[in-house]
PDB file of N, CA and C in Angstrom:
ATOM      1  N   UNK A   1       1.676 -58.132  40.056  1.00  0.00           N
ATOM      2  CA  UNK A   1       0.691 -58.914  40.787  1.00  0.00           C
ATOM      3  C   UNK A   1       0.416 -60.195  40.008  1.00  0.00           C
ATOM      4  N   UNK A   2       0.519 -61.046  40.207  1.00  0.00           N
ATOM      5  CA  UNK A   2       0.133 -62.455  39.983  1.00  0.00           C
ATOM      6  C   UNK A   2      -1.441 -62.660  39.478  1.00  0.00           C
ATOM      7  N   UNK A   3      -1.826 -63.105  38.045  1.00  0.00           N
ATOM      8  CA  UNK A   3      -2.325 -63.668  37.934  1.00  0.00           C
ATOM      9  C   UNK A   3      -4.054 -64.443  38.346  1.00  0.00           C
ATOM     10  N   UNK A   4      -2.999 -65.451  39.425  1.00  0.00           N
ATOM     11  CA  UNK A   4      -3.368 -66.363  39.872  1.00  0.00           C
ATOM     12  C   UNK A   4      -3.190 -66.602  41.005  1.00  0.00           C
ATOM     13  N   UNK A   5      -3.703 -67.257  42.008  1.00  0.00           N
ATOM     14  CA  UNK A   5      -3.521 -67.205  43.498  1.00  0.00           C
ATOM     15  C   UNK A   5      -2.622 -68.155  43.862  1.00  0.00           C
ATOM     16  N   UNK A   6      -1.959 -68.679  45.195  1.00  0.00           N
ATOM     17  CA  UNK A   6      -1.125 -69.561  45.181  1.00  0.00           C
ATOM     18  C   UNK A   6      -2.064 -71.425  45.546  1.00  0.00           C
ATOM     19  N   UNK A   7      -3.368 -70.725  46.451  1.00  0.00           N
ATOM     20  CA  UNK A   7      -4.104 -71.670  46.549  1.00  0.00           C
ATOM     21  C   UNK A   7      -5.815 -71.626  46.395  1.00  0.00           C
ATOM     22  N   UNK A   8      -6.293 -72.412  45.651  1.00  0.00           N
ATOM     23  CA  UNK A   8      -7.700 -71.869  44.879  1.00  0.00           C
ATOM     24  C   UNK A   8      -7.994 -71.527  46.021  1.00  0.00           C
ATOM     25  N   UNK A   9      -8.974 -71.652  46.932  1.00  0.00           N
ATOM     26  CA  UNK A   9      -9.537 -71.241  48.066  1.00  0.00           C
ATOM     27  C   UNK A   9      -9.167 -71.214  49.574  1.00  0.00           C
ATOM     28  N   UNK A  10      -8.774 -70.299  50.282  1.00  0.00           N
ATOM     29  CA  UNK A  10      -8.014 -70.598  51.528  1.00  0.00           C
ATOM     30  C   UNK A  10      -8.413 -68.849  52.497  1.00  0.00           C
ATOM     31  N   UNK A  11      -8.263 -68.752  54.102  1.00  0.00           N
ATOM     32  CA  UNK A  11      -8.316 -67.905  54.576  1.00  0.00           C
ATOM     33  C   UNK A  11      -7.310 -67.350  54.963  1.00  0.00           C
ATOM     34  N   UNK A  12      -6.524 -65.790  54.768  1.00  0.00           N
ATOM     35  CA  UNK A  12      -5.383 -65.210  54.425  1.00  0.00           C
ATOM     36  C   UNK A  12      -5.517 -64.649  55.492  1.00  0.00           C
ATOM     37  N   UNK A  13      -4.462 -63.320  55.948  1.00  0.00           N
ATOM     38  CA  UNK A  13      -4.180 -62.385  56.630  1.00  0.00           C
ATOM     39  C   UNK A  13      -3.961 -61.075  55.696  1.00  0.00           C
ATOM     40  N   UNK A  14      -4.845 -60.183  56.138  1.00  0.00           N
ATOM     41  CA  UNK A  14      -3.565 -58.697  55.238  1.00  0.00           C
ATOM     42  C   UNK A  14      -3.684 -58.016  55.962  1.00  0.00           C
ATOM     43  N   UNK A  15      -3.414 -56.498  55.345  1.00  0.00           N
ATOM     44  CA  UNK A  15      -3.603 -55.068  56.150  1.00  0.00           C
ATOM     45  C   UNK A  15      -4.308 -54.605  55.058  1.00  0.00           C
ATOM     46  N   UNK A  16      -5.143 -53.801  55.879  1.00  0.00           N
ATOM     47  CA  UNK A  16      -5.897 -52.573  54.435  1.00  0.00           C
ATOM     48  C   UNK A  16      -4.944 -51.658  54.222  1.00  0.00           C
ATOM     49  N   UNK A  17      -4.885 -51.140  52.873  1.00  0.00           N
ATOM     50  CA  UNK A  17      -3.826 -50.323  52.394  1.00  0.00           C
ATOM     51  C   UNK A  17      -4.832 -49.012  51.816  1.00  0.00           C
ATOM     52  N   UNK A  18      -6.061 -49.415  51.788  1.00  0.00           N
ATOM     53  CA  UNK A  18      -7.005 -48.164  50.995  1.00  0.00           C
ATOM     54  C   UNK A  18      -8.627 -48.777  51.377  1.00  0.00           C
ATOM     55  N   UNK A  19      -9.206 -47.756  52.029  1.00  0.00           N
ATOM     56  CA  UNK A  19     -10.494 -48.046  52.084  1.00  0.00           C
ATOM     57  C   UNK A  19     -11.337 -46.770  50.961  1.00  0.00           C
ATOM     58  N   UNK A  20     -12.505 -47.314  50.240  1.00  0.00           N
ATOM     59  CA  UNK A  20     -13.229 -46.768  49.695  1.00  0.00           C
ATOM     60  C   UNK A  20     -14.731 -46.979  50.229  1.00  0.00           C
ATOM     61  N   UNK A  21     -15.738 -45.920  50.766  1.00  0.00           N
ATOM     62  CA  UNK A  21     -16.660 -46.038  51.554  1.00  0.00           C
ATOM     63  C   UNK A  21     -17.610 -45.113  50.935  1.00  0.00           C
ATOM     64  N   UNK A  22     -17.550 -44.831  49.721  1.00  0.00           N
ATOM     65  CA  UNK A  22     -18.612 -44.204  48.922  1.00  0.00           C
ATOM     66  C   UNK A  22     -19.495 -44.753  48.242  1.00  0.00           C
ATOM     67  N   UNK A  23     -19.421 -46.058  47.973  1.00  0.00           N
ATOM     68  CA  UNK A  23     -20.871 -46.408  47.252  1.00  0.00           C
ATOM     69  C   UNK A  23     -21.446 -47.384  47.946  1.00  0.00           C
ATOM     70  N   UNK A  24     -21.859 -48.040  48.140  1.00  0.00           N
ATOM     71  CA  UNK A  24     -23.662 -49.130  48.284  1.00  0.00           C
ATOM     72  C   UNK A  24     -22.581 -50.160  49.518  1.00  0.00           C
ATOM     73  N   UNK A  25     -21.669 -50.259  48.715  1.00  0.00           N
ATOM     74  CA  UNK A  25     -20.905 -51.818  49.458  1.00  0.00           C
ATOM     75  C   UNK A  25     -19.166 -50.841  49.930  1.00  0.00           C
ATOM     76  N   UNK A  26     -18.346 -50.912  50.931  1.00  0.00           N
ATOM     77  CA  UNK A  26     -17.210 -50.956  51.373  1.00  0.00           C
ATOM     78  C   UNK A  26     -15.911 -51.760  50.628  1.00  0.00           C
ATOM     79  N   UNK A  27     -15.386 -51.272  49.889  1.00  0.00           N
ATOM     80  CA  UNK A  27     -14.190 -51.914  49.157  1.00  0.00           C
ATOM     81  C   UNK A  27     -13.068 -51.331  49.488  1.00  0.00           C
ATOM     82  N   UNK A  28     -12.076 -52.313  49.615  1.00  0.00           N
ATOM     83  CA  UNK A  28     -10.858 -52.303  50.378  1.00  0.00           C
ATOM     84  C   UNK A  28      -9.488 -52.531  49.637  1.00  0.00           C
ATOM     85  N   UNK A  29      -8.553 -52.055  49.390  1.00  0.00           N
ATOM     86  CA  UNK A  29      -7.391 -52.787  48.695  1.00  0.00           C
ATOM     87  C   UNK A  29      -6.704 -53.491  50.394  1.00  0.00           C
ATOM     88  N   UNK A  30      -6.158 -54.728  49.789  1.00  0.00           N
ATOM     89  CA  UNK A  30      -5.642 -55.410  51.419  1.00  0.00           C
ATOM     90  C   UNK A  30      -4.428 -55.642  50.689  1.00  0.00           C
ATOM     91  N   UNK A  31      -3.253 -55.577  51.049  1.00  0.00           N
ATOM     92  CA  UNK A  31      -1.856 -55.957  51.366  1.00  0.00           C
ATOM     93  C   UNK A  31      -1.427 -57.213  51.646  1.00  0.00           C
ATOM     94  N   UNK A  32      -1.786 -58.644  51.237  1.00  0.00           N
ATOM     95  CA  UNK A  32      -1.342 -59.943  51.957  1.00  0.00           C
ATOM     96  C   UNK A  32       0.116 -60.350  52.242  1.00  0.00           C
ATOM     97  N   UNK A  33      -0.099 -61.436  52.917  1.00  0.00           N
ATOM     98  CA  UNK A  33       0.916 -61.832  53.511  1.00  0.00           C
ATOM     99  C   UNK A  33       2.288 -61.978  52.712  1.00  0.00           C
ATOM    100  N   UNK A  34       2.362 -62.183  51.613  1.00  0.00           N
ATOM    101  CA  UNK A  34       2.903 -62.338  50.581  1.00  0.00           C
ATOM    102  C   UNK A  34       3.387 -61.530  49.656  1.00  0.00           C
ATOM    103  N   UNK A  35       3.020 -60.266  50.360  1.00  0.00           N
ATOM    104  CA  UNK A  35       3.423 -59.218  49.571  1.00  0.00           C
ATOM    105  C   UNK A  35       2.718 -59.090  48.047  1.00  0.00           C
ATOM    106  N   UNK A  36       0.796 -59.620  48.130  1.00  0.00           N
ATOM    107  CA  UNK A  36       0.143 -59.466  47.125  1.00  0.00           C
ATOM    108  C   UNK A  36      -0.643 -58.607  47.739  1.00  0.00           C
ATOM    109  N   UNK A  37      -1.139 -57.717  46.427  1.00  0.00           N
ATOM    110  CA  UNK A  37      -2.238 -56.538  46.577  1.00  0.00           C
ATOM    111  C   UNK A  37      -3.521 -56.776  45.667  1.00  0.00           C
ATOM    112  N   UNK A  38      -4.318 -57.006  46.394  1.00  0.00           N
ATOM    113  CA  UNK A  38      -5.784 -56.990  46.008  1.00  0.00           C
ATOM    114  C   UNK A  38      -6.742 -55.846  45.958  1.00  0.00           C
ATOM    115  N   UNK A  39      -7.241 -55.717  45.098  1.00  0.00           N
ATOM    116  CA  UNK A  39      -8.074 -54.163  44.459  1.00  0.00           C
ATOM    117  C   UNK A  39      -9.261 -54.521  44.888  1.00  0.00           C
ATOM    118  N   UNK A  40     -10.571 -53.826  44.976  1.00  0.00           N
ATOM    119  CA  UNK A  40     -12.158 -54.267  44.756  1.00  0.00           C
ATOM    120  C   UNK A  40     -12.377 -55.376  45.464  1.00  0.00           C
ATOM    121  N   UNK A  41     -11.636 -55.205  46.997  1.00  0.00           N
ATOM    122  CA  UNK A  41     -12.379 -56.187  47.836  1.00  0.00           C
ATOM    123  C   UNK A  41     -13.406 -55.663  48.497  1.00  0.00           C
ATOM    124  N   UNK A  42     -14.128 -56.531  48.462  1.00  0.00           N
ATOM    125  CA  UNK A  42     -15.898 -56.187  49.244  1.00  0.00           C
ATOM    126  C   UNK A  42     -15.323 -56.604  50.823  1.00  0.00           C
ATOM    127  N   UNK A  43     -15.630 -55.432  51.633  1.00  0.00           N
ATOM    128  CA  UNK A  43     -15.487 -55.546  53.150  1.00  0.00           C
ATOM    129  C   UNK A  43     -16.458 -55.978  53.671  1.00  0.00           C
ATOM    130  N   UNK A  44     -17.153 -57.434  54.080  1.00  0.00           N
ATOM    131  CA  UNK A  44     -18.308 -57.410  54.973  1.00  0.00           C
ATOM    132  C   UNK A  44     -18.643 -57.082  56.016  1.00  0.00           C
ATOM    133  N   UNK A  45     -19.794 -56.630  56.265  1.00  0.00           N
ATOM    134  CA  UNK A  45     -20.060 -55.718  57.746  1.00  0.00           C
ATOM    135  C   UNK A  45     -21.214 -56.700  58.359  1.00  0.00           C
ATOM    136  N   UNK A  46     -21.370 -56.525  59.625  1.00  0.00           N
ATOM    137  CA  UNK A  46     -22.946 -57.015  60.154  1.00  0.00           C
ATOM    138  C   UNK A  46     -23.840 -56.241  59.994  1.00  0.00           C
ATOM    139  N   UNK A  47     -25.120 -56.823  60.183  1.00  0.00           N
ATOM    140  CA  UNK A  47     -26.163 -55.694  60.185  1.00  0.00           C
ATOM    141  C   UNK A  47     -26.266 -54.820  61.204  1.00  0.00           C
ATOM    142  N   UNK A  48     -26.313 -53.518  61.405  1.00  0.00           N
ATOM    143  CA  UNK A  48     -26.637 -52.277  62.101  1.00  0.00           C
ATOM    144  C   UNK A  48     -25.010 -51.981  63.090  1.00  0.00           C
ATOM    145  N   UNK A  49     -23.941 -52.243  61.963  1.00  0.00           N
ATOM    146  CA  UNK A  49     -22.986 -51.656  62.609  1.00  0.00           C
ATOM    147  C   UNK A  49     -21.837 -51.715  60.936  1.00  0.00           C
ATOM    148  N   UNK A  50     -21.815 -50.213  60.920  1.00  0.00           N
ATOM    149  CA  UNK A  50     -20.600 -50.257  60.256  1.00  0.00           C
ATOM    150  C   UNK A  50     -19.629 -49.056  60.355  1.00  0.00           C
ATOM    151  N   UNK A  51     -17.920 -49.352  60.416  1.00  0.00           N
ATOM    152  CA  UNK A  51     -16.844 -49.069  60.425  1.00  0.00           C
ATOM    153  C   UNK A  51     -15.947 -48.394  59.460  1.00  0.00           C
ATOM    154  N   UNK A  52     -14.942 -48.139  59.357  1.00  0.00           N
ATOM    155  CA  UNK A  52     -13.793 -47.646  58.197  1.00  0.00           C
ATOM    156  C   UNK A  52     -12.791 -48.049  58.940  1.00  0.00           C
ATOM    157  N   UNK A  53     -11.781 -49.009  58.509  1.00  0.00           N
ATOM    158  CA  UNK A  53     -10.560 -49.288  59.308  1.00  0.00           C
ATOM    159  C   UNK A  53      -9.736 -48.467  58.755  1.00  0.00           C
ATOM    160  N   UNK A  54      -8.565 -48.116  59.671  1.00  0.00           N
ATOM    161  CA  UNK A  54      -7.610 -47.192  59.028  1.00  0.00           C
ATOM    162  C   UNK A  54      -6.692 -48.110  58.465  1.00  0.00           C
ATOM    163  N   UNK A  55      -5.827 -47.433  57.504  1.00  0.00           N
ATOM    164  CA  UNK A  55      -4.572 -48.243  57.181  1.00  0.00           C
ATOM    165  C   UNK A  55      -3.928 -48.932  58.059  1.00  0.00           C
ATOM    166  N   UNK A  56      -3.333 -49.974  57.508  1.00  0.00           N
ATOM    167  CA  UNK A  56      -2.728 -51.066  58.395  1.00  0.00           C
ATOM    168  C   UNK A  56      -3.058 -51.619  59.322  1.00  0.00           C
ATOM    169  N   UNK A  57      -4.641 -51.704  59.035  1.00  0.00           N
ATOM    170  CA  UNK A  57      -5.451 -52.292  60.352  1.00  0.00           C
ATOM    171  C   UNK A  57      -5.335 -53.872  59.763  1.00  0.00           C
ATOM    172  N   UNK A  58      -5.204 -54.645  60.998  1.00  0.00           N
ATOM    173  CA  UNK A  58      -4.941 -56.217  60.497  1.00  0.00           C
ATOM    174  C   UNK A  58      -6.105 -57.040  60.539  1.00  0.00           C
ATOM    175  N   UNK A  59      -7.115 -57.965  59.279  1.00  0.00           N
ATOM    176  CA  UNK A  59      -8.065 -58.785  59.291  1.00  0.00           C
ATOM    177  C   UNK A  59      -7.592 -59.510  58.496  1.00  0.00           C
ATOM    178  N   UNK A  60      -8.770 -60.562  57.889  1.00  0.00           N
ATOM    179  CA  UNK A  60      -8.867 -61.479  57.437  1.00  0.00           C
ATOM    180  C   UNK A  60      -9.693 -61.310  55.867  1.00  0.00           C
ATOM    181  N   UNK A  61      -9.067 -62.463  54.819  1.00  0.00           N
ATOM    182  CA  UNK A  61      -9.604 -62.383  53.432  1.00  0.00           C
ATOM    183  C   UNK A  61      -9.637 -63.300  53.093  1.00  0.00           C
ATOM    184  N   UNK A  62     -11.488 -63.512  52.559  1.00  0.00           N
ATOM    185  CA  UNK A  62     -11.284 -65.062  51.473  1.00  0.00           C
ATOM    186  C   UNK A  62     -11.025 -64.801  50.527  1.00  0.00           C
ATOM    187  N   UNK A  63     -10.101 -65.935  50.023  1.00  0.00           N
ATOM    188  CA  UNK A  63     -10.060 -66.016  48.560  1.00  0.00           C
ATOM    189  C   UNK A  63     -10.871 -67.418  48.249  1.00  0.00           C
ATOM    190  N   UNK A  64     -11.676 -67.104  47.509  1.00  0.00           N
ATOM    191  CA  UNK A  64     -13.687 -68.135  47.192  1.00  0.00           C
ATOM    192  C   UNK A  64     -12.883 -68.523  45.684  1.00  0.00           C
ATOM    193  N   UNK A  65     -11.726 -69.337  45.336  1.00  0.00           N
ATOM    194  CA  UNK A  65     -11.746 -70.450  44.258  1.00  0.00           C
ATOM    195  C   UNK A  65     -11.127 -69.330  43.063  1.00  0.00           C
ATOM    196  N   UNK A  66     -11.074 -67.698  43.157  1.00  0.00           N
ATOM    197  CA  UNK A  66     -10.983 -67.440  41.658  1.00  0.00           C
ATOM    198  C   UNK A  66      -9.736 -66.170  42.013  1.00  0.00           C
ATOM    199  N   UNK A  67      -9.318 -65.292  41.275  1.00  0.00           N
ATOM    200  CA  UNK A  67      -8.810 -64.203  41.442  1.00  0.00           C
ATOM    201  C   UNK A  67      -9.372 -63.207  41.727  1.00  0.00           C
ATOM    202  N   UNK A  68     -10.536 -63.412  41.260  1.00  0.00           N
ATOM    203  CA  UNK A  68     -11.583 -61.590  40.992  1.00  0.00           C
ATOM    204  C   UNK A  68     -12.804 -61.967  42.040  1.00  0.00           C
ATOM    205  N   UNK A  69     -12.424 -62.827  43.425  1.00  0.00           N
ATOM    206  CA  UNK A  69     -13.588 -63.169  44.303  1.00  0.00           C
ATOM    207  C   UNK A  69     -12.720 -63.415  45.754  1.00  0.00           C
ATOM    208  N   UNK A  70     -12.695 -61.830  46.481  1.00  0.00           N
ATOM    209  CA  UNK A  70     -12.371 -61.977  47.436  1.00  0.00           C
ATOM    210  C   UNK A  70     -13.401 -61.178  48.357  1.00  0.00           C
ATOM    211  N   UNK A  71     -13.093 -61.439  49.929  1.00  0.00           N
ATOM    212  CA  UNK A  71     -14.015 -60.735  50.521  1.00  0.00           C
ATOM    213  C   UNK A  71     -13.326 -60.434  51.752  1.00  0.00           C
ATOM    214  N   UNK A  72     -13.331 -59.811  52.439  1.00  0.00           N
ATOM    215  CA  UNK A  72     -12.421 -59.153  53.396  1.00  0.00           C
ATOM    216  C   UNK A  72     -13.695 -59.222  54.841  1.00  0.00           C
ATOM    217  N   UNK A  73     -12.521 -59.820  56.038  1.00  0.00           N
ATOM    218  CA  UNK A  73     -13.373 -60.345  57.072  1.00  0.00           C
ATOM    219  C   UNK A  73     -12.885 -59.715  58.401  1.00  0.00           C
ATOM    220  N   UNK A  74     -13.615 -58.859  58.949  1.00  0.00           N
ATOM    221  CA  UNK A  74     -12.936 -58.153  60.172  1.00  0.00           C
ATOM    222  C   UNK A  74     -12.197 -56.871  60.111  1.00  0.00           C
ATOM    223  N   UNK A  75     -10.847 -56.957  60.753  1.00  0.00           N
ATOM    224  CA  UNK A  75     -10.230 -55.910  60.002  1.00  0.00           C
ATOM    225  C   UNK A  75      -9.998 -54.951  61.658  1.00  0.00           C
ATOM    226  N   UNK A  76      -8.981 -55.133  62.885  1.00  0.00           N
ATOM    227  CA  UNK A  76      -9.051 -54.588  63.702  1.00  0.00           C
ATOM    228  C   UNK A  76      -7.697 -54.020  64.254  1.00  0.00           C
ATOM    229  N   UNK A  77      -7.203 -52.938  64.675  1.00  0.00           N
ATOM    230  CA  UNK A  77      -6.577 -52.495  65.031  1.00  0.00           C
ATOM    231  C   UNK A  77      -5.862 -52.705  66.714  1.00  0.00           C
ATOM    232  N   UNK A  78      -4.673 -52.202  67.056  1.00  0.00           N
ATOM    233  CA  UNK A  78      -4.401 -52.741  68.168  1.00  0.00           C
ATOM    234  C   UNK A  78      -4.796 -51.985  69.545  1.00  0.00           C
ATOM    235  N   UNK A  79      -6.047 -51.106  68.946  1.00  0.00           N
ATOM    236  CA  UNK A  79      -6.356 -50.296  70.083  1.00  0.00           C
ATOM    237  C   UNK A  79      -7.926 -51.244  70.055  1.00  0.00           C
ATOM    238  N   UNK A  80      -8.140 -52.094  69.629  1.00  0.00           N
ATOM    239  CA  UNK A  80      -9.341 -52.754  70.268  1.00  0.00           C
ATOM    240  C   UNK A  80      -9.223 -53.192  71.492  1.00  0.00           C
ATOM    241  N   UNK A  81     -10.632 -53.216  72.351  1.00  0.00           N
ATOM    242  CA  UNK A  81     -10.784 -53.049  73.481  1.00  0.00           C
ATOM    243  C   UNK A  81     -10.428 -55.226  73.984  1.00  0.00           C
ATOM    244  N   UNK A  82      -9.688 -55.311  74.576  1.00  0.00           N
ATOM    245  CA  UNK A  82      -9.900 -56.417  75.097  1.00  0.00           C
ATOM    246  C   UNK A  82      -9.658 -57.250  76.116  1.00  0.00           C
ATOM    247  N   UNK A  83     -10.126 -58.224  76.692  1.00  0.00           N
ATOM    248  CA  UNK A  83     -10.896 -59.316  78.000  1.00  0.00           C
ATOM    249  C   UNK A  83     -12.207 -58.874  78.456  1.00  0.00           C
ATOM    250  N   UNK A  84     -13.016 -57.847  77.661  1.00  0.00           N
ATOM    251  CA  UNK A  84     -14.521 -57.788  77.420  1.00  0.00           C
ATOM    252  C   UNK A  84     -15.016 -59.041  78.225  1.00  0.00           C
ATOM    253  N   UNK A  85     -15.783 -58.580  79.249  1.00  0.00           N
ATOM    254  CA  UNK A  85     -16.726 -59.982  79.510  1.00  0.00           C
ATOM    255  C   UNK A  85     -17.629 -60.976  78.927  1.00  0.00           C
ATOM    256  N   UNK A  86     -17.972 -61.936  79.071  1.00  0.00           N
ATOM    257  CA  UNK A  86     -18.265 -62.726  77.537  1.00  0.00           C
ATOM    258  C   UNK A  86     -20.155 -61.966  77.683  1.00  0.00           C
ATOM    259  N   UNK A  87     -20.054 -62.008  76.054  1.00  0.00           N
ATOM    260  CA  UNK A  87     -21.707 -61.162  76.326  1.00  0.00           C
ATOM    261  C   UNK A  87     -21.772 -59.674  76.300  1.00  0.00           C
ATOM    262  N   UNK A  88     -20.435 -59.056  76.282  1.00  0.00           N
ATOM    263  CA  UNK A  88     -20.462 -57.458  76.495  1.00  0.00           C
ATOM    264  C   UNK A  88     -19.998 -57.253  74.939  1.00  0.00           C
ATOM    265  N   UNK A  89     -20.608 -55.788  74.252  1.00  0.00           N
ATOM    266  CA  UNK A  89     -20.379 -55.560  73.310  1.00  0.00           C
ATOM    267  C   UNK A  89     -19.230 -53.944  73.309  1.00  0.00           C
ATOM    268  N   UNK A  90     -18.278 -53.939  72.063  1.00  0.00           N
ATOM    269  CA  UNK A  90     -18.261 -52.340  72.839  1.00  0.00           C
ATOM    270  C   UNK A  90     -18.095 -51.368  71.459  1.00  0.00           C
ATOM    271  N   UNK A  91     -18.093 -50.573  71.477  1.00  0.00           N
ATOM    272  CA  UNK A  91     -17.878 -49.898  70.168  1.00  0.00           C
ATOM    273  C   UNK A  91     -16.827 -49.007  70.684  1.00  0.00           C
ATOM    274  N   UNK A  92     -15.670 -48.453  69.673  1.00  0.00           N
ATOM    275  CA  UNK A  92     -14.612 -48.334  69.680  1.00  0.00           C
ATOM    276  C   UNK A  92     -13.864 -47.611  68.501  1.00  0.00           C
ATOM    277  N   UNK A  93     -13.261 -46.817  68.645  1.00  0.00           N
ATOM    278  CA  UNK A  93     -12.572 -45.574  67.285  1.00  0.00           C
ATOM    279  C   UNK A  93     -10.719 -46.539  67.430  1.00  0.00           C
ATOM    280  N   UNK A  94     -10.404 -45.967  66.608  1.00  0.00           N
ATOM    281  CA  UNK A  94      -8.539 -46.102  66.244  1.00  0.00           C
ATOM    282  C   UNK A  94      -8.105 -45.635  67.164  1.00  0.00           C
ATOM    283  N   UNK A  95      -8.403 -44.463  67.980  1.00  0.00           N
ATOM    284  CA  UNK A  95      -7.272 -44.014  69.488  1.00  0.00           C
ATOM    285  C   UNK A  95      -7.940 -44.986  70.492  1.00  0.00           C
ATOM    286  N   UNK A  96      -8.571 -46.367  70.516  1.00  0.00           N
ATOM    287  CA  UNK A  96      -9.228 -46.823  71.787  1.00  0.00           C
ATOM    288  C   UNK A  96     -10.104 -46.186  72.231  1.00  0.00           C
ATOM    289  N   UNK A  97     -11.015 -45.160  71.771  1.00  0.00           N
ATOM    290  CA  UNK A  97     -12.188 -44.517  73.016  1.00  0.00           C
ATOM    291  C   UNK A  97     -13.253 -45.481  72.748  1.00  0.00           C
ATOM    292  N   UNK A  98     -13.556 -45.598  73.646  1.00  0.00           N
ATOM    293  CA  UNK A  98     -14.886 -46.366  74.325  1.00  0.00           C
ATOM    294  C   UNK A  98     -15.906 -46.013  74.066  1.00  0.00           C
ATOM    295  N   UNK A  99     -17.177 -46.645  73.651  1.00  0.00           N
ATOM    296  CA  UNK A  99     -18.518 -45.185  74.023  1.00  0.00           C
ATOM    297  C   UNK A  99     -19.304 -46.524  74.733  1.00  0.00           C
TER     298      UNK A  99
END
């Protein structure tokens, strides 16, 4: 694993390769595009909704200027529900069920 990043600050693509959902905050190892692996990423959630993506679910990661400061953004699978009407919310598992 590199170091160093290829560009100080920029918004990536990965897959989660490992979710950890046992303490205070959601940390993620993500897989980038590049075939780099990132450890102790903080997954952000909204308030009054949170998730576990399964492996190889595809989101988004900042990298904020350093090596040891990333944050992992989204993170959705291809069974998300979508052409949702604008304004409709839906909640949703890995096989697509609906509630």
């Amino acid at each position: 694993m590199p170091s160093e990043f290829w560009a100080a600050s920029e918004v990536t693509t990965g897959r989660v390769k490992e979710v950890d959902d046992s303490g205070e905050n959601q940390i993620i190892t993500v897989e980038g595009y590049r075939n780099e692996r990132f450890t102790g990423v903080l997954r952000a959630q909204p308030h009054g909704y949170s998730s576990n993506p399964p492996v190889d679910a595809v989101g988004h990661f900042l990298r904020s200027g350093s090596s040891d400061r990333l944050v992992g953004l989204g993170y959705e699978t291809p069974s998300r529900p979508k052409n949702l009407p604008a304004g409709v919310t839906a909640l949703y598992n890995a096989d697509g069920t609906v509630w």
